[in-house]
C-alpha atoms as a PDB file:
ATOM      1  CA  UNK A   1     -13.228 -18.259  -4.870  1.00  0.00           C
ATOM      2  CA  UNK A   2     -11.206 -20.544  -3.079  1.00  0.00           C
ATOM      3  CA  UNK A   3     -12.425 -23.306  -0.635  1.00  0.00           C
ATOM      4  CA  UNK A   4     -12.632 -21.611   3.085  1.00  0.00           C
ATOM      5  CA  UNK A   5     -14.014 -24.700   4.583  1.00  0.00           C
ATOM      6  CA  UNK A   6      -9.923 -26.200   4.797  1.00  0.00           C
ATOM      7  CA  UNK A   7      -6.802 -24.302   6.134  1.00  0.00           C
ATOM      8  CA  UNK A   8      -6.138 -21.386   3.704  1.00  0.00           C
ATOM      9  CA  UNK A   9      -2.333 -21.644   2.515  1.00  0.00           C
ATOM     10  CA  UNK A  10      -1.496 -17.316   2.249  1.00  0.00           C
ATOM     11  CA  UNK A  11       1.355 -16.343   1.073  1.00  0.00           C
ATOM     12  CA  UNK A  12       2.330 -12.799   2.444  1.00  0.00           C
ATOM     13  CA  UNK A  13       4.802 -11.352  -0.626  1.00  0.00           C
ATOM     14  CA  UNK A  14       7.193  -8.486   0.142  1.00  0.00           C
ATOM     15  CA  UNK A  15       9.258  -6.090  -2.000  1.00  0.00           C
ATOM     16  CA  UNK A  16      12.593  -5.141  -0.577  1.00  0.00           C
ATOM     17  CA  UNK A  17      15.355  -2.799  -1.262  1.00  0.00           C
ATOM     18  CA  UNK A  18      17.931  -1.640   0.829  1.00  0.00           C
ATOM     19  CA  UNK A  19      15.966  -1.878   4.018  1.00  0.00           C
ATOM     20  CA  UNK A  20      17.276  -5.675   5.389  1.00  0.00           C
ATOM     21  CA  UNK A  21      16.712  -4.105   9.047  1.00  0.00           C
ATOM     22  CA  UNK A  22      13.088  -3.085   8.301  1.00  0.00           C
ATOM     23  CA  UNK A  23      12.458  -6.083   6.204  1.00  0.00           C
ATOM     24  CA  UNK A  24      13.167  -8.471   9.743  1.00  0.00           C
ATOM     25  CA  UNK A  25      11.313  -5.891  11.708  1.00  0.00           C
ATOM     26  CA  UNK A  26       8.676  -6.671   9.437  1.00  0.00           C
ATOM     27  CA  UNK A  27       8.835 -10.678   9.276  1.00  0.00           C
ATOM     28  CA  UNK A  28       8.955 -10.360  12.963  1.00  0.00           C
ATOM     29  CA  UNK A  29       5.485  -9.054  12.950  1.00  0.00           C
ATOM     30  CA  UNK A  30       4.200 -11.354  10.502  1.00  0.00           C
ATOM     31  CA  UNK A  31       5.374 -14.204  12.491  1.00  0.00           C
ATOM     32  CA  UNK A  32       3.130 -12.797  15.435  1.00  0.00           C
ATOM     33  CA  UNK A  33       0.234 -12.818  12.933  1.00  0.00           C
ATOM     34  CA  UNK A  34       0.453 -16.547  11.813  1.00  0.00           C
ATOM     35  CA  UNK A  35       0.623 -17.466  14.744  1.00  0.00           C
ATOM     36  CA  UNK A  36      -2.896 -15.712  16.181  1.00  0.00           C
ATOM     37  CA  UNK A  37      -4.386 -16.790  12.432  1.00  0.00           C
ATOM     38  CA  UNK A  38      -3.444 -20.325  14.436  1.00  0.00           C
ATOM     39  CA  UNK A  39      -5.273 -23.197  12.721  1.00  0.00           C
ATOM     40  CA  UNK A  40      -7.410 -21.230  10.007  1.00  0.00           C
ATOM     41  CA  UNK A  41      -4.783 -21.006   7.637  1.00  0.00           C
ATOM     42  CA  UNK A  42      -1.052 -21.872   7.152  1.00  0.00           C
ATOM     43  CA  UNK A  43       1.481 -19.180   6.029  1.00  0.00           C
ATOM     44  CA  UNK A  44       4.759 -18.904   4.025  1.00  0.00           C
ATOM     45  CA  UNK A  45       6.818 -15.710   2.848  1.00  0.00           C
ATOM     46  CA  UNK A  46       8.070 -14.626  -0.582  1.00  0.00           C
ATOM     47  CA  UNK A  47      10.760 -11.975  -0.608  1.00  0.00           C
ATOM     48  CA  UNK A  48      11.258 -10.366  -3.715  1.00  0.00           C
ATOM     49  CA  UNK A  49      15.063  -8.570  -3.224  1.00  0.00           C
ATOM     50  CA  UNK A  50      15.533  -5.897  -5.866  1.00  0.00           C
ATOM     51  CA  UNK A  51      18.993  -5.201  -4.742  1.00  0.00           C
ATOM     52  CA  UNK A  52      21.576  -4.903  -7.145  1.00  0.00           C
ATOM     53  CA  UNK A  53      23.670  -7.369  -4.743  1.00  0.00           C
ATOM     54  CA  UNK A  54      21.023  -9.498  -3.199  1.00  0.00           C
ATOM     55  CA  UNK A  55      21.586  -8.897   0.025  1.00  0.00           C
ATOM     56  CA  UNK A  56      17.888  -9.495   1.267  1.00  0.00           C
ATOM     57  CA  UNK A  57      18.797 -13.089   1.403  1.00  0.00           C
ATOM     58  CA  UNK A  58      20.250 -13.928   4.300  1.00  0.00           C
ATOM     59  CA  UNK A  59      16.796 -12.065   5.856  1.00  0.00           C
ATOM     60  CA  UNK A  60      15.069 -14.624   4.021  1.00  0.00           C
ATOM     61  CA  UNK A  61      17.205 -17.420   4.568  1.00  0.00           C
ATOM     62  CA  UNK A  62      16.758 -16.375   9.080  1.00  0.00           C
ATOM     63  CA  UNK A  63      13.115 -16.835   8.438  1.00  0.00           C
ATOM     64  CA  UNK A  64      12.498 -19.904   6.361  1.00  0.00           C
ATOM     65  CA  UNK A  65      11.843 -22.386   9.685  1.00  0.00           C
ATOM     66  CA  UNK A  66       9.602 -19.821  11.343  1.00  0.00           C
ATOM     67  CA  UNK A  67       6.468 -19.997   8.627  1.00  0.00           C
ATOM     68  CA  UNK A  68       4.633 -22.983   8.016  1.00  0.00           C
ATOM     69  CA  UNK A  69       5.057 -22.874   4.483  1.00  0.00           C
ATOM     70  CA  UNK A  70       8.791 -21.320   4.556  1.00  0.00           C
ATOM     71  CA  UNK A  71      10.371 -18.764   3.063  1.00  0.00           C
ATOM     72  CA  UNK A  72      10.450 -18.426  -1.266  1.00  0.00           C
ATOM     73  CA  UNK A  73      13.107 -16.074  -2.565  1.00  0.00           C
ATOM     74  CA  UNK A  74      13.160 -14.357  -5.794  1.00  0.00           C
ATOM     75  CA  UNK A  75      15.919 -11.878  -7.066  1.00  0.00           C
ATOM     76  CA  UNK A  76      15.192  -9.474  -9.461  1.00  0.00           C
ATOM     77  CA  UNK A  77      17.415  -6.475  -9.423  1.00  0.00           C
ATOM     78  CA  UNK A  78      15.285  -4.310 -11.884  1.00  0.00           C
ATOM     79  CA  UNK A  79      15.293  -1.475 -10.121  1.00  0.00           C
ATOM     80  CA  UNK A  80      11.033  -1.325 -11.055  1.00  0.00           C
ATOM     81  CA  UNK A  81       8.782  -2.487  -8.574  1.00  0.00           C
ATOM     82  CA  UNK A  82       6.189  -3.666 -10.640  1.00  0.00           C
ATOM     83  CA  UNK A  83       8.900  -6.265 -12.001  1.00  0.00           C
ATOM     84  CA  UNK A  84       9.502  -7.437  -8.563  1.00  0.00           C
ATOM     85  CA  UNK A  85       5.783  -6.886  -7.547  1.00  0.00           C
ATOM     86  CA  UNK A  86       4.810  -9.647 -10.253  1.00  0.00           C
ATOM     87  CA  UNK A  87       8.073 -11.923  -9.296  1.00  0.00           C
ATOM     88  CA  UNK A  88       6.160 -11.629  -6.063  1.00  0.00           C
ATOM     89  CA  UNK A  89       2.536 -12.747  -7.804  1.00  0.00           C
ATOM     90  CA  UNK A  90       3.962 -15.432  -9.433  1.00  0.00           C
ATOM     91  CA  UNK A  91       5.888 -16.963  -6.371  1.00  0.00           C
ATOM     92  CA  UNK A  92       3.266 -16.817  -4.315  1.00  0.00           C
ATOM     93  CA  UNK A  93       0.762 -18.467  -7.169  1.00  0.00           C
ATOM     94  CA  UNK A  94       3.071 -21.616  -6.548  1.00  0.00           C
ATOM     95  CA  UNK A  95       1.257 -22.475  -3.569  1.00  0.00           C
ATOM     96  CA  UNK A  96      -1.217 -19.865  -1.748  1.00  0.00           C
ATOM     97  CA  UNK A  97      -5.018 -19.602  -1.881  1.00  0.00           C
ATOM     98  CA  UNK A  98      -4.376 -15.611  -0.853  1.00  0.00           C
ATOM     99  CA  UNK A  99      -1.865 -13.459  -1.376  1.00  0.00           C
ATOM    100  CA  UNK A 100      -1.026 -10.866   1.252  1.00  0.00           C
ATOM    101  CA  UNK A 101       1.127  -7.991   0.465  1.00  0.00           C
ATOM    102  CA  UNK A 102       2.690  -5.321   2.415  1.00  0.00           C
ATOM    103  CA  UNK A 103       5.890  -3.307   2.183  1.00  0.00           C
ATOM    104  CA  UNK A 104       9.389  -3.677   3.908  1.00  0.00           C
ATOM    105  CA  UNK A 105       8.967  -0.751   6.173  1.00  0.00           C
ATOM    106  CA  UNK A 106       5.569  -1.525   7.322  1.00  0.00           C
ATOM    107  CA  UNK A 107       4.521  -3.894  10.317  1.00  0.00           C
ATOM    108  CA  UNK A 108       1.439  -5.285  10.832  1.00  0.00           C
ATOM    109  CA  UNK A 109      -0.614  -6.248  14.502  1.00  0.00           C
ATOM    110  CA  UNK A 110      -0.894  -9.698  15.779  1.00  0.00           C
ATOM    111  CA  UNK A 111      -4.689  -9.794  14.170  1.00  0.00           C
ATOM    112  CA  UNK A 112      -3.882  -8.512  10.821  1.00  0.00           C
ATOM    113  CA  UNK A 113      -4.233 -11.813   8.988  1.00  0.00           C
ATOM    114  CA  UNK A 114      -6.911 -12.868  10.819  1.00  0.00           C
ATOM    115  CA  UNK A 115      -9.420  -9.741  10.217  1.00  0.00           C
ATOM    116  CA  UNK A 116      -8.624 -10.050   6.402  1.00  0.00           C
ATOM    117  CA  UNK A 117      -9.266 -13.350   5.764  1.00  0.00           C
ATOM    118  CA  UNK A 118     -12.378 -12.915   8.140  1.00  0.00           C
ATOM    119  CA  UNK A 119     -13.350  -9.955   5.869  1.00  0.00           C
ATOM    120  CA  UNK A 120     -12.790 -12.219   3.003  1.00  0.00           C
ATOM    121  CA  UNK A 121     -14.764 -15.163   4.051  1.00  0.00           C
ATOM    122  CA  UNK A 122     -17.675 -12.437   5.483  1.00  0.00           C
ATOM    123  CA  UNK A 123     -18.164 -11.021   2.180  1.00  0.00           C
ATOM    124  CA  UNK A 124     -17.300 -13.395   0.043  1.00  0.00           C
ATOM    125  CA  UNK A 125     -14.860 -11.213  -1.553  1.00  0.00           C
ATOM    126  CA  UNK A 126     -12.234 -11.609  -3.899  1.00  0.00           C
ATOM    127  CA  UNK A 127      -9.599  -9.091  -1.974  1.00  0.00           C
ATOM    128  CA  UNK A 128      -9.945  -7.387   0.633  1.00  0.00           C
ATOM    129  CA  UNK A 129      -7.521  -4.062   1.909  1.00  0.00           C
ATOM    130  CA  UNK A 130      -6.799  -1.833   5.244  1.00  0.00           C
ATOM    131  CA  UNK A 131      -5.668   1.097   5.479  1.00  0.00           C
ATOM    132  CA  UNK A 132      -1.690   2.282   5.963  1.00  0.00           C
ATOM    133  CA  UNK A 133      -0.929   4.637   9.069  1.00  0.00           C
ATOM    134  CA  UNK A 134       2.072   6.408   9.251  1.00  0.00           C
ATOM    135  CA  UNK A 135       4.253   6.702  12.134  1.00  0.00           C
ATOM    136  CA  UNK A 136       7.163   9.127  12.677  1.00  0.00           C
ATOM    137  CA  UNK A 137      10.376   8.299  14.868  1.00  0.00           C
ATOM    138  CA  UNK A 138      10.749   9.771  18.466  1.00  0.00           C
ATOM    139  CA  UNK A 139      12.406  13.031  18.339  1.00  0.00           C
ATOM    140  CA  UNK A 140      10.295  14.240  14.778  1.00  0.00           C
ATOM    141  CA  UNK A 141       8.992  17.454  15.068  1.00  0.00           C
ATOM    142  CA  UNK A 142       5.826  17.891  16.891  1.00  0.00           C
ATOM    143  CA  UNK A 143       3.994  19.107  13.956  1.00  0.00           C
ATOM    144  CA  UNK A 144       3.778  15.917  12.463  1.00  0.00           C
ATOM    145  CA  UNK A 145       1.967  14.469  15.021  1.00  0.00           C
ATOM    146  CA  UNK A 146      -0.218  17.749  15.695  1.00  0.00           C
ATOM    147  CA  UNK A 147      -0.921  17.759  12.382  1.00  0.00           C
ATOM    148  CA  UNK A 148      -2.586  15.424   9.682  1.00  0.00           C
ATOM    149  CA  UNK A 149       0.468  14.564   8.450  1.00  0.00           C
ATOM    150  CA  UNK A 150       0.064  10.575   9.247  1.00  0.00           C
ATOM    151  CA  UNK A 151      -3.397  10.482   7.060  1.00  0.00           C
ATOM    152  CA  UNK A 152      -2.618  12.290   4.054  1.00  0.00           C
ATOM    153  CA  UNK A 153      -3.883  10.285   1.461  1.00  0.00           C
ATOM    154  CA  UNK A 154      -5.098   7.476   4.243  1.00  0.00           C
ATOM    155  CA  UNK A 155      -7.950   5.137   2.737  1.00  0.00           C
ATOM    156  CA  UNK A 156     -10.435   5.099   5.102  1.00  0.00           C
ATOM    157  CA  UNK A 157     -13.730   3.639   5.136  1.00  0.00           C
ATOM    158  CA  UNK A 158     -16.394   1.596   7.051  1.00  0.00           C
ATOM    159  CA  UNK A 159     -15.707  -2.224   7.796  1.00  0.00           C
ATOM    160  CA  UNK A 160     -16.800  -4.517   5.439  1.00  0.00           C
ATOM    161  CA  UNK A 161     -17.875  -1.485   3.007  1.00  0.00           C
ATOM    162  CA  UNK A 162     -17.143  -2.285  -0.439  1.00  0.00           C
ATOM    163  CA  UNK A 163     -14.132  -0.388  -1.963  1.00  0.00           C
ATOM    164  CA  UNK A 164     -12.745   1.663  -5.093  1.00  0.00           C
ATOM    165  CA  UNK A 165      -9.484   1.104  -4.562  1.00  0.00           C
ATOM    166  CA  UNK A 166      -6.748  -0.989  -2.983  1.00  0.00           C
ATOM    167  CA  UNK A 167      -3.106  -0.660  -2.016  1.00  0.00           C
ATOM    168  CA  UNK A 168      -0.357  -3.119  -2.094  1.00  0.00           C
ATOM    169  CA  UNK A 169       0.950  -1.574   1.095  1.00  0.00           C
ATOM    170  CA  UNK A 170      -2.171  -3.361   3.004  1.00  0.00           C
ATOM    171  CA  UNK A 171      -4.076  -5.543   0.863  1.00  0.00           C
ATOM    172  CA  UNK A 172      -5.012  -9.428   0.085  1.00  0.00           C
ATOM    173  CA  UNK A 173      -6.278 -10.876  -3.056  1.00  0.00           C
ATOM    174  CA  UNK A 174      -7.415 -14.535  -4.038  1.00  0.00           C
ATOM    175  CA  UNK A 175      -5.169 -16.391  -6.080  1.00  0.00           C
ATOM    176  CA  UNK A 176      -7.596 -18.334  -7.858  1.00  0.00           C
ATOM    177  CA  UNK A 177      -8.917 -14.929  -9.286  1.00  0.00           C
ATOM    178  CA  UNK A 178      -5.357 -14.078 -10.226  1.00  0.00           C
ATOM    179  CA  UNK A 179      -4.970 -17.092 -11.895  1.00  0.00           C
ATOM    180  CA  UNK A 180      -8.394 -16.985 -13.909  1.00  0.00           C
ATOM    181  CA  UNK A 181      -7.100 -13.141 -15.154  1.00  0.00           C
ATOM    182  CA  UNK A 182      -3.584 -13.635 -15.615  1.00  0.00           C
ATOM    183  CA  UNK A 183      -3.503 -10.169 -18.330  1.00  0.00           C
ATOM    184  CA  UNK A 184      -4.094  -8.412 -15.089  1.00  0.00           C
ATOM    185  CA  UNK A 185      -0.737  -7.429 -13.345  1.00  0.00           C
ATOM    186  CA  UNK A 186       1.458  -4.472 -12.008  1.00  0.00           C
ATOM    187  CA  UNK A 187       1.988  -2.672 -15.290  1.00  0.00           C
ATOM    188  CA  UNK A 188       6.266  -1.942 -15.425  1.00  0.00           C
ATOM    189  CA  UNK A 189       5.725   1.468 -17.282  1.00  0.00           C
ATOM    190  CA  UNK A 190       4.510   2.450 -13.471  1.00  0.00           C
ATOM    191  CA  UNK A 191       7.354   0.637 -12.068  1.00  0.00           C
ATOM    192  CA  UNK A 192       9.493   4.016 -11.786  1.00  0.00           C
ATOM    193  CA  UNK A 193       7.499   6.631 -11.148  1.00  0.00           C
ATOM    194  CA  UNK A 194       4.280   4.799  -8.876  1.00  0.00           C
ATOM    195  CA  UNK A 195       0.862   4.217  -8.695  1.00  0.00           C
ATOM    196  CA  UNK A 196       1.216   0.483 -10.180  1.00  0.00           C
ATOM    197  CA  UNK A 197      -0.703  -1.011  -7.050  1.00  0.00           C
ATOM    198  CA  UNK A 198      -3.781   1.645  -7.802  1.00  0.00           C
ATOM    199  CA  UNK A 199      -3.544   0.521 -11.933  1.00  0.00           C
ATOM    200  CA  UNK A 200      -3.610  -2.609 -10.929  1.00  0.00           C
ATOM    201  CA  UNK A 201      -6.767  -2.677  -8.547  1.00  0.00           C
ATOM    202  CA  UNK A 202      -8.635   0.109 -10.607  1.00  0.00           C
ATOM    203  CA  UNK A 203      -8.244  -2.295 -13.359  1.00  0.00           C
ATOM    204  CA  UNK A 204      -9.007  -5.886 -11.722  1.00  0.00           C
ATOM    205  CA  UNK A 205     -12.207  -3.766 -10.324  1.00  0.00           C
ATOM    206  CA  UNK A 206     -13.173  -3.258 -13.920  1.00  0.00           C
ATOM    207  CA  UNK A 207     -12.901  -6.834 -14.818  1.00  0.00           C
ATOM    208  CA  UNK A 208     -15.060  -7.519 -11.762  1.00  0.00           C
ATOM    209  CA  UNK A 209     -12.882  -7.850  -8.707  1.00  0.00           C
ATOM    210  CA  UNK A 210     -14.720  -7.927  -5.577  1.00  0.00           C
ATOM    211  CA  UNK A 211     -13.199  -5.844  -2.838  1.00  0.00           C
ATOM    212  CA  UNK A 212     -13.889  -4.714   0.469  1.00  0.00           C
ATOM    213  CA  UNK A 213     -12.618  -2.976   3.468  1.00  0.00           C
ATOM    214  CA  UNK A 214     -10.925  -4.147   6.923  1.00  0.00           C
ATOM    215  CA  UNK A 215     -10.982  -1.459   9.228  1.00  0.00           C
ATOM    216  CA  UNK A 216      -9.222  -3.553  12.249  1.00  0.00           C
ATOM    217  CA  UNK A 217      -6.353  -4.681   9.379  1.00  0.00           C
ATOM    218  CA  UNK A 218      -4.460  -1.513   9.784  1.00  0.00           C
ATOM    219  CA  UNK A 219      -0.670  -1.528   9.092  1.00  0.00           C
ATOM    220  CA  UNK A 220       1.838   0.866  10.254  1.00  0.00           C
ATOM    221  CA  UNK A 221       4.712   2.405   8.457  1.00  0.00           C
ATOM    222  CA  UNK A 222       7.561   3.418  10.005  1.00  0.00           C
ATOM    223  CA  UNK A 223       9.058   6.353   8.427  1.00  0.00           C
ATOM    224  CA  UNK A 224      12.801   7.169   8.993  1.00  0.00           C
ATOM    225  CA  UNK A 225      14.264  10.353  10.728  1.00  0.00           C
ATOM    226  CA  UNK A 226      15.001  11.984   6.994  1.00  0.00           C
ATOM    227  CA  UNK A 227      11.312  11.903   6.410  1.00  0.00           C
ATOM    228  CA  UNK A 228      10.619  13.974   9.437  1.00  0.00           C
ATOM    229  CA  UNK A 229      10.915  17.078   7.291  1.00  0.00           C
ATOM    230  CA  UNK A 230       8.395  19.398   5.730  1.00  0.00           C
ATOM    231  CA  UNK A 231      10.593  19.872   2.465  1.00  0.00           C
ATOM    232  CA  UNK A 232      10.175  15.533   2.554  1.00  0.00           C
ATOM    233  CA  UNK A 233       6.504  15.913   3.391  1.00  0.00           C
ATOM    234  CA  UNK A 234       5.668  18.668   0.664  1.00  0.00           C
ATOM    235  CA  UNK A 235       7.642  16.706  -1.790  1.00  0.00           C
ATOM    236  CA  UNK A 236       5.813  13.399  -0.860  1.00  0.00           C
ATOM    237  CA  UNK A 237       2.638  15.427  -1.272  1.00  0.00           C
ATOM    238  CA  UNK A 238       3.334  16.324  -4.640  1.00  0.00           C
ATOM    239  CA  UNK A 239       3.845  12.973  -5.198  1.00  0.00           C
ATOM    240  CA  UNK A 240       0.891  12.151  -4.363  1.00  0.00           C
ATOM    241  CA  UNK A 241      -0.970  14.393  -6.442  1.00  0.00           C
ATOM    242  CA  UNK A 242       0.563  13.562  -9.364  1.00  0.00           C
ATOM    243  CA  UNK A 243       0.309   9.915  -8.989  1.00  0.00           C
ATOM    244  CA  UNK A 244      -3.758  10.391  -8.306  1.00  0.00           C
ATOM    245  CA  UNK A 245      -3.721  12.021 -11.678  1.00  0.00           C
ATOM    246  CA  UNK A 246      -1.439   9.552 -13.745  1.00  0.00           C
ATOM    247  CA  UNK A 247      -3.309   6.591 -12.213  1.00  0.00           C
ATOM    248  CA  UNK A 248      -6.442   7.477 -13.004  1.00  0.00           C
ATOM    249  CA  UNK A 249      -5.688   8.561 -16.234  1.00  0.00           C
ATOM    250  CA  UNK A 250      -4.381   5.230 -16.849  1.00  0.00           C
ATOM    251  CA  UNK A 251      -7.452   3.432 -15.452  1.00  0.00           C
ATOM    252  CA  UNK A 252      -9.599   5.721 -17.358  1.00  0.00           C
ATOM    253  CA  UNK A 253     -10.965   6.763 -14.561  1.00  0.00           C
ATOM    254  CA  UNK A 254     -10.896  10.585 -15.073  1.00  0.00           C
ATOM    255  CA  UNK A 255     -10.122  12.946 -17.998  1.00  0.00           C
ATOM    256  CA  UNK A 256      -6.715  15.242 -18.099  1.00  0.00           C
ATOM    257  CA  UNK A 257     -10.174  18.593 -17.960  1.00  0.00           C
ATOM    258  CA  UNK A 258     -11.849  16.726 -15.073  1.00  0.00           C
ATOM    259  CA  UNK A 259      -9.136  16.719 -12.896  1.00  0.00           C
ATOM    260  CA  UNK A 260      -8.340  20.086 -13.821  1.00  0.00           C
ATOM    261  CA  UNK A 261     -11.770  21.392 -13.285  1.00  0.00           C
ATOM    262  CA  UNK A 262     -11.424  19.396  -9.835  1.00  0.00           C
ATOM    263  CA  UNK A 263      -8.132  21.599  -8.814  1.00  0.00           C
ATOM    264  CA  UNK A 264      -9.362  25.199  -7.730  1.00  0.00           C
ATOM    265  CA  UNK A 265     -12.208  22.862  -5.496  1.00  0.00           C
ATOM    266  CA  UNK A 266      -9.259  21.200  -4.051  1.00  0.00           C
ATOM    267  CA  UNK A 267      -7.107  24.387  -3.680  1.00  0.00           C
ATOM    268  CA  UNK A 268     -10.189  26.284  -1.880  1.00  0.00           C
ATOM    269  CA  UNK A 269     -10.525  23.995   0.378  1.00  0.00           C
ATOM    270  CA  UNK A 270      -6.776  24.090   1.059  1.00  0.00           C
ATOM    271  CA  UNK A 271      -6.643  27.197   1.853  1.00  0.00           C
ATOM    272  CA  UNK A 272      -9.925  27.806   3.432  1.00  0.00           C
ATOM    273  CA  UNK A 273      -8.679  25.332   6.151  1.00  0.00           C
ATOM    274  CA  UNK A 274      -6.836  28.033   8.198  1.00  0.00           C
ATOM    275  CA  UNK A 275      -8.903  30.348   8.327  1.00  0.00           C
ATOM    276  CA  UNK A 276     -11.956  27.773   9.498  1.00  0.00           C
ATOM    277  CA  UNK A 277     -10.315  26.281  11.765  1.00  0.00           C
ATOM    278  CA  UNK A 278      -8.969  29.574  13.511  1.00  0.00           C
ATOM    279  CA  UNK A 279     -13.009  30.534  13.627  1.00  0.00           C
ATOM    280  CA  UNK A 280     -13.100  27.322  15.647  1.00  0.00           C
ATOM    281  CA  UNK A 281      -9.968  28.772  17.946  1.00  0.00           C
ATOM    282  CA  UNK A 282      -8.302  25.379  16.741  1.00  0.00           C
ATOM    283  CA  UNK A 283      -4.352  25.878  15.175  1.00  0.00           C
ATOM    284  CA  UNK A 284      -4.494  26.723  12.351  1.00  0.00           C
ATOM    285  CA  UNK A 285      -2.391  23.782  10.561  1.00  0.00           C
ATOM    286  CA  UNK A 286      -0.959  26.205   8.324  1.00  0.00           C
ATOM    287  CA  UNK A 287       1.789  23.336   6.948  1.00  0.00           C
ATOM    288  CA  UNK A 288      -1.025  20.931   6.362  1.00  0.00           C
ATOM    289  CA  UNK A 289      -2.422  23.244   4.379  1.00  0.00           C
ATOM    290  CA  UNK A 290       1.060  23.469   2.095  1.00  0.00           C
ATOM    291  CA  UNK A 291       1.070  20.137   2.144  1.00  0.00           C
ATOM    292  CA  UNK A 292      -2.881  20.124   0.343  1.00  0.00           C
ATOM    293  CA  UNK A 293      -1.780  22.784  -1.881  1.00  0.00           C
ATOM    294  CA  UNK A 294       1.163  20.829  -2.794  1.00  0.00           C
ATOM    295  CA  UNK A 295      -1.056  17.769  -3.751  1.00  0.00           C
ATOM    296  CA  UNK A 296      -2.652  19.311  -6.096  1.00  0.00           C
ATOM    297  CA  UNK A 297      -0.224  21.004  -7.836  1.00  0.00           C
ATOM    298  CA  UNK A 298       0.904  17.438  -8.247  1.00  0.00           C
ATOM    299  CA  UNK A 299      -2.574  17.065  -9.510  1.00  0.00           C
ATOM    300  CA  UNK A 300      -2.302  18.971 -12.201  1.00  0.00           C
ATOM    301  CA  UNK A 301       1.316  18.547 -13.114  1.00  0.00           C
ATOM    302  CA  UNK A 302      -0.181  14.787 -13.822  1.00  0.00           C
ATOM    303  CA  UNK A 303      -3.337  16.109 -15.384  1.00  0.00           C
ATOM    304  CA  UNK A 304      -1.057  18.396 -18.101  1.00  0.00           C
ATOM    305  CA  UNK A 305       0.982  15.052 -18.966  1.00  0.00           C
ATOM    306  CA  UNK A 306       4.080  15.468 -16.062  1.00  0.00           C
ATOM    307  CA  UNK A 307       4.760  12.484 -14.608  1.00  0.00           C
ATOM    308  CA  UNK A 308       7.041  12.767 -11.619  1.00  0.00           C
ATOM    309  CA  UNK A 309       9.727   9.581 -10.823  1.00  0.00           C
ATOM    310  CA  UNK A 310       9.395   8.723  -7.594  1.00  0.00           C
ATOM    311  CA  UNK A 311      12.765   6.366  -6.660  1.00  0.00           C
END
């Protein structure tokens, strides 16, 4: 673990393509949250551009003066985010303690450095992660809001309670630990179709990465108006599913008959979710439960060896 008794230098690494407006809405944020962090640590920025033409750089290059430790800027163009996901490991290795990560269409409170590397020093842990809440623009259908739709697949669990998983979307890890496992990074096979971030945590938990959870370390993602869409939200679903199953497959978390035994469980409760909550006189959430039903069709789509491509 590294020394918490002096400043910690974080690096907060981002992935970015074709979102240069998101990507400052983003840095604008972080900027916010280095600055509350104030004297506990000292913060730079590595933007990873996978754009064909690197245009991610003049973002960078508007932001270098506003972090303590400046801007880095890697191009990798591969069109797999796992390549640009270790470009971002490796630039950040150059100098940080802990390595933040988020994506270009997130943004993150004021306190969102602050309560992981509090979580960190609390537990003693080796990373630490939030959870990822999704926002939809004004104007999106009700539903959306009315709805689950902003927690499907939401990790969730009580601060400071030790954790199974991770994402990349909300997550810190030391660097020290990185360093001392270097075998263990974002596998590119995943880089097309998704899931690399839960490969990569499922397997730094089995080589004995401590992680735990920062309930006040949310981040929010802001989707865009072609999003707002139930074909878009059934299709993410499916997604979903099928990323759940390849993952864990990978990991070796889970057989290809356990998660099919696990589907008609799954699908019950789908569809039982109507019906319950019209005994309640609640609405129904009849496209919520589409949306369940399409997650685990995903499911087993990646239990039977499908694996869906998800740029």
């Amino acid at each position: 673990m590294t020394d918490l008794s002096a400043p910690t230098a974080i690096a907060v690494s981002v992935c970015t393509h074709r979102r240069n407006d998101e990507l400052r809405r983003l840095l604008d944020s972080v900027v916010v949250a280095a600055e509350e962090l104030g004297r506990r640590g000292r913060v730079g920025v590595v933007v990873v551009d996978d754009n064909d033409d690197g245009r991610a750089r003049v973002v960078a290059d508007e932001y270098t003066d506003r972090f303590e430790l400046g801007v880095r800027y890697r191009h990798t163009a591969a069109r797999n985010i796992s390549v640009a996901r270790n470009a971002g490991l490796e630039a950040s290795l150059e100098f940080a303690d802990r390595i933040a990560m988020t994506d270009d269409d997130c943004v993150v409170p004021p306190g969102w450095l602050t309560e992981h590397l509090t979580m960190a020093e609390r537990h003693g842990a080796d990373a630490t992660t939030g959870s990822m809440v999704l926002t939809f623009p004004p104007g999106s259908p009700s539903w959306l809001d009315d709805e689950p739709f902003g927690t499907l697949g939401l990790l969730t669990q009580s601060d400071g309670e030790r954790v199974p998983r991770c994402g990349t979307n909300n997550s810190t890890i030391d660097a020290m630990w990185l360093r001392d496992h270097p075998d263990i990074r974002f596998d590119p096979e995943l880089g097309r179709i998704g899931g690399e971030d839960m490969v990569f945590y499922r397997t730094a938990m089995q080589a004995g990465l401590h992680a735990r959870f920062a309930a006040d370390a949310p981040v929010f993602e802001q989707e865009p108006p072609d999003r707002a869409t139930l074909r878009y939200q059934l299709s993410r679903a499916v997604w979903m599913g099928n990323t759940e199953a390849v993952t864990n497959l990978r990991a070796g978390d889970a057989t290809r008959g356990r998660h099919v035994l696990r589907s008609p469980n799954r699908l019950r409760q789908a569809l039982w979710r109507p019906a319950r909550r019209h005994l309640d006189r609640q609405p129904p959430h009849a496209r919520y439960c589409l949306a369940q039903v399409a997650q685990t069709w995903g499911l087993l789509l990646g239990a039977f060896g499908h694996e869906l491509d998800h740029r």
